[in-house]
Protein backbone atom coordinates (compact mmCIF):
# COMPACT_ATOMS: atom_id res chain seq x y z
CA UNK A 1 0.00 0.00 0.00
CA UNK A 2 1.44 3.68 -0.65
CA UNK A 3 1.33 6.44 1.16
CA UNK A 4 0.89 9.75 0.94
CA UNK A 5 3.71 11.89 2.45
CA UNK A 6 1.63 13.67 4.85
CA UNK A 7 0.51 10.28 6.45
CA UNK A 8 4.17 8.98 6.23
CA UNK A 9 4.94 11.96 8.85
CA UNK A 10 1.95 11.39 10.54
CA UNK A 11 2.62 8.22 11.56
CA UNK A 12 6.82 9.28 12.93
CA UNK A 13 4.97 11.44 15.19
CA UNK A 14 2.68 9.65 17.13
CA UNK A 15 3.06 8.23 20.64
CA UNK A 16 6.10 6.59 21.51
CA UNK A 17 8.19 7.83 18.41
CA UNK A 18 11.41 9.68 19.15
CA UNK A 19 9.60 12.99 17.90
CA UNK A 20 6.87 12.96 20.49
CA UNK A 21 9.69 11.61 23.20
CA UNK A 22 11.90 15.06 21.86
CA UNK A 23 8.76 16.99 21.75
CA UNK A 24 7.55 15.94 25.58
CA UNK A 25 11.57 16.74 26.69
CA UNK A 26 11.31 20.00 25.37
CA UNK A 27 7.62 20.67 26.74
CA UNK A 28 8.71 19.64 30.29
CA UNK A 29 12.43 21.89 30.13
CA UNK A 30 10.92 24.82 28.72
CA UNK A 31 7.40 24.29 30.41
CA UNK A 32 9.89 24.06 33.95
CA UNK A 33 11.27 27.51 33.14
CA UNK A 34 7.61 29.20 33.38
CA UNK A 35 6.80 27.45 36.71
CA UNK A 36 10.37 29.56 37.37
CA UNK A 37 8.64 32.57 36.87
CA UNK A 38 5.22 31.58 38.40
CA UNK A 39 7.58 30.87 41.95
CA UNK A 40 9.40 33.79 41.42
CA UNK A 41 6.86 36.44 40.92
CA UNK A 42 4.73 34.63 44.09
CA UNK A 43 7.87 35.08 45.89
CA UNK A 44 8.73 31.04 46.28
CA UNK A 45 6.64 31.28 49.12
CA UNK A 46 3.90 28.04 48.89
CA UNK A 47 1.81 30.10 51.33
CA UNK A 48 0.99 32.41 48.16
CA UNK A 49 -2.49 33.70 47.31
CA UNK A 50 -1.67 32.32 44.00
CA UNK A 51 -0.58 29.16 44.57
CA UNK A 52 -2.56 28.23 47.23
CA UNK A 53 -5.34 28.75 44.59
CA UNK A 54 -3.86 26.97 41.95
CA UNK A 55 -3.51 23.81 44.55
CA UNK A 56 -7.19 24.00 45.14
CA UNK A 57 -8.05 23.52 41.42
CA UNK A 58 -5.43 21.20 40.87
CA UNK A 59 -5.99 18.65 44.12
CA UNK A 60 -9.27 20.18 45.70
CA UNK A 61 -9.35 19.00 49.21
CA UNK A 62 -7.03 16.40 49.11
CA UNK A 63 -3.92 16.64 47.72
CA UNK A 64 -1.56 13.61 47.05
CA UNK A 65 0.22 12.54 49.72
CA UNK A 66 3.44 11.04 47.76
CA UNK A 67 6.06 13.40 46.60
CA UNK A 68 6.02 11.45 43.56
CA UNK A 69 2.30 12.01 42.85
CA UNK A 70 2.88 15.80 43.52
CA UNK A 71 6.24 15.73 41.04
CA UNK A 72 4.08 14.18 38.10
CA UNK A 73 1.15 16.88 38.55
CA UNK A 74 3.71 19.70 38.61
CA UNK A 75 6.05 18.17 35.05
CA UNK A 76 2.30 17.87 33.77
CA UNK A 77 1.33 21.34 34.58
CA UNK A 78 4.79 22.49 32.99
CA UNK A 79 3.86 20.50 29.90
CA UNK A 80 0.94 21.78 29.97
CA UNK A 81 1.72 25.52 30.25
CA UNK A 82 4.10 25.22 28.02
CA UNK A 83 1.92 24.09 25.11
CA UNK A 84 -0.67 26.39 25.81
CA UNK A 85 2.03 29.21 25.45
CA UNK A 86 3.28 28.26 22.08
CA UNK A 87 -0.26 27.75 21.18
CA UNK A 88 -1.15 24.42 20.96
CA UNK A 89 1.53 23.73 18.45
């Protein structure tokens, strides 16, 4: 069967191809760098208006009690806020 050229590059970047592996990398690094700036203009202080607000819609009343559960929310909320900044791209 032949394909088409725009299928052909379909198909190198779906999930679990190195693209979307590079692509996730760079959404977490640069996605990272704007929860920088989120801490830095709240002052890195957790007690924050902002964050604490931010927590509740992320969690509600319960947040997770592992680190680890905490550390994947916050690289998916880089992700996240990173591809929301560059548009969805």
């Amino acid at each position: 069967m032949v394909h088409s050229s725009r299928q052909r590059r379909r198909g190198t970047r779906g999930v679990g191809s190195p693209m979307a592996l590079i692509r996730a990398t760079l959404d977490t690094v640069f996605g990272l760098g704007h929860v920088l700036v989120i801490g830095a203009r709240s002052g890195f202080r957790a007690s924050s208006p902002y964050l604490g607000w931010r927590s509740n819609t992320a969690f509600g009343a319960s947040p997770p009690a592992s680190v680890i559960s905490r550390l994947e929310a916050l690289l998916a909320y880089a992700r996240w806020t990173h591809r929301i900044r560059r548009g969805g791209r």
